[in-house]
C-alpha atoms as a PDB file:
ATOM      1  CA  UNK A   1     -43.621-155.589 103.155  1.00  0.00           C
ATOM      2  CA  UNK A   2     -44.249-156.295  99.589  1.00  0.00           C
ATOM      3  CA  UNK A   3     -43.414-154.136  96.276  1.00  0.00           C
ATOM      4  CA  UNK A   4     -46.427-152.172  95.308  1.00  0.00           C
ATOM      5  CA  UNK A   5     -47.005-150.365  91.890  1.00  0.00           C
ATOM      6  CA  UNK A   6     -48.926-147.169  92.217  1.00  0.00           C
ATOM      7  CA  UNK A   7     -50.656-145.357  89.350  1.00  0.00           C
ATOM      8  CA  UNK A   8     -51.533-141.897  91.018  1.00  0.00           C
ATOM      9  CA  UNK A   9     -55.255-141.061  90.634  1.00  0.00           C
ATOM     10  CA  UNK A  10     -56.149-137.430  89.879  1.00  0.00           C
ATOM     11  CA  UNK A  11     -58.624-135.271  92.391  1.00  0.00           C
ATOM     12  CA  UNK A  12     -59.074-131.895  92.648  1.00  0.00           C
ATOM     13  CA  UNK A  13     -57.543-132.709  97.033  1.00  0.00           C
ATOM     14  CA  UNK A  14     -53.810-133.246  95.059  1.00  0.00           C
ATOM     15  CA  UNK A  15     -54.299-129.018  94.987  1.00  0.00           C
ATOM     16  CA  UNK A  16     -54.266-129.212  98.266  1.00  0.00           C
ATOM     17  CA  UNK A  17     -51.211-132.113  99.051  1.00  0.00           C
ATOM     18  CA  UNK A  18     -53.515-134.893  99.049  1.00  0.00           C
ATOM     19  CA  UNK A  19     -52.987-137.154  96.685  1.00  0.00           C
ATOM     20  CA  UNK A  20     -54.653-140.865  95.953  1.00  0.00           C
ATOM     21  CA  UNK A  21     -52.925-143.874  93.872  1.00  0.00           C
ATOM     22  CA  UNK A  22     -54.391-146.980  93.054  1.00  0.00           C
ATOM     23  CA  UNK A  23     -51.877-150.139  93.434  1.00  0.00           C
ATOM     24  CA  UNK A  24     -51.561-153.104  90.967  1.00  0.00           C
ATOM     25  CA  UNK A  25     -53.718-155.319  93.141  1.00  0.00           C
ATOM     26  CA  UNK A  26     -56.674-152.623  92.497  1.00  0.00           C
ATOM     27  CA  UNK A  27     -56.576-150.999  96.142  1.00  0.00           C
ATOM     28  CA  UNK A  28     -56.810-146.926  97.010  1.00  0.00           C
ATOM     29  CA  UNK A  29     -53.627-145.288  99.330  1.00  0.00           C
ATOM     30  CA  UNK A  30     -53.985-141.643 100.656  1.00  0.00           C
ATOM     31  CA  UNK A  31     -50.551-139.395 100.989  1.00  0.00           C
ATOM     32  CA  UNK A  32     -51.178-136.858 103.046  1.00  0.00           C
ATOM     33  CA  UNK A  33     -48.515-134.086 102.182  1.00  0.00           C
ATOM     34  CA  UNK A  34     -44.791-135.632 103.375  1.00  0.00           C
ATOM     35  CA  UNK A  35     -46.202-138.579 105.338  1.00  0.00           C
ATOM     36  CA  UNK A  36     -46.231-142.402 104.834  1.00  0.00           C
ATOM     37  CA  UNK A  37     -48.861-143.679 101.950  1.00  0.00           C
ATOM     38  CA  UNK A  38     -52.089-145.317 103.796  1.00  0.00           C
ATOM     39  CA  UNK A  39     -54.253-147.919 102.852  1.00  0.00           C
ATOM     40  CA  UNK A  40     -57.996-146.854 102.582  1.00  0.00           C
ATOM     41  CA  UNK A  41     -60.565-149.203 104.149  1.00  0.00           C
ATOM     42  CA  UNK A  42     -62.584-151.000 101.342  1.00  0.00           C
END
């Protein structure tokens, strides 16, 4: 799997343990709370 750099985008969900970050190639990943960092669909 290749290195990512994430730049964590703020929402008002991070409250809540959900938290968004935007990669270096321009893509969005969801965290839910402790679990592995997801792609989301474009």
């Amino acid at each position: 799997m290749p290195n990512y750099y994430f730049d964590e985008i703020w929402t008002p969900l991070k409250l809540a343990g959900i938290r968004f970050y935007r990669d270096d190639q321009g893509d969005v990943w969801v965290k839910y709370w402790h679990k592995r960092r997801r792609r989301v669909r474009k």
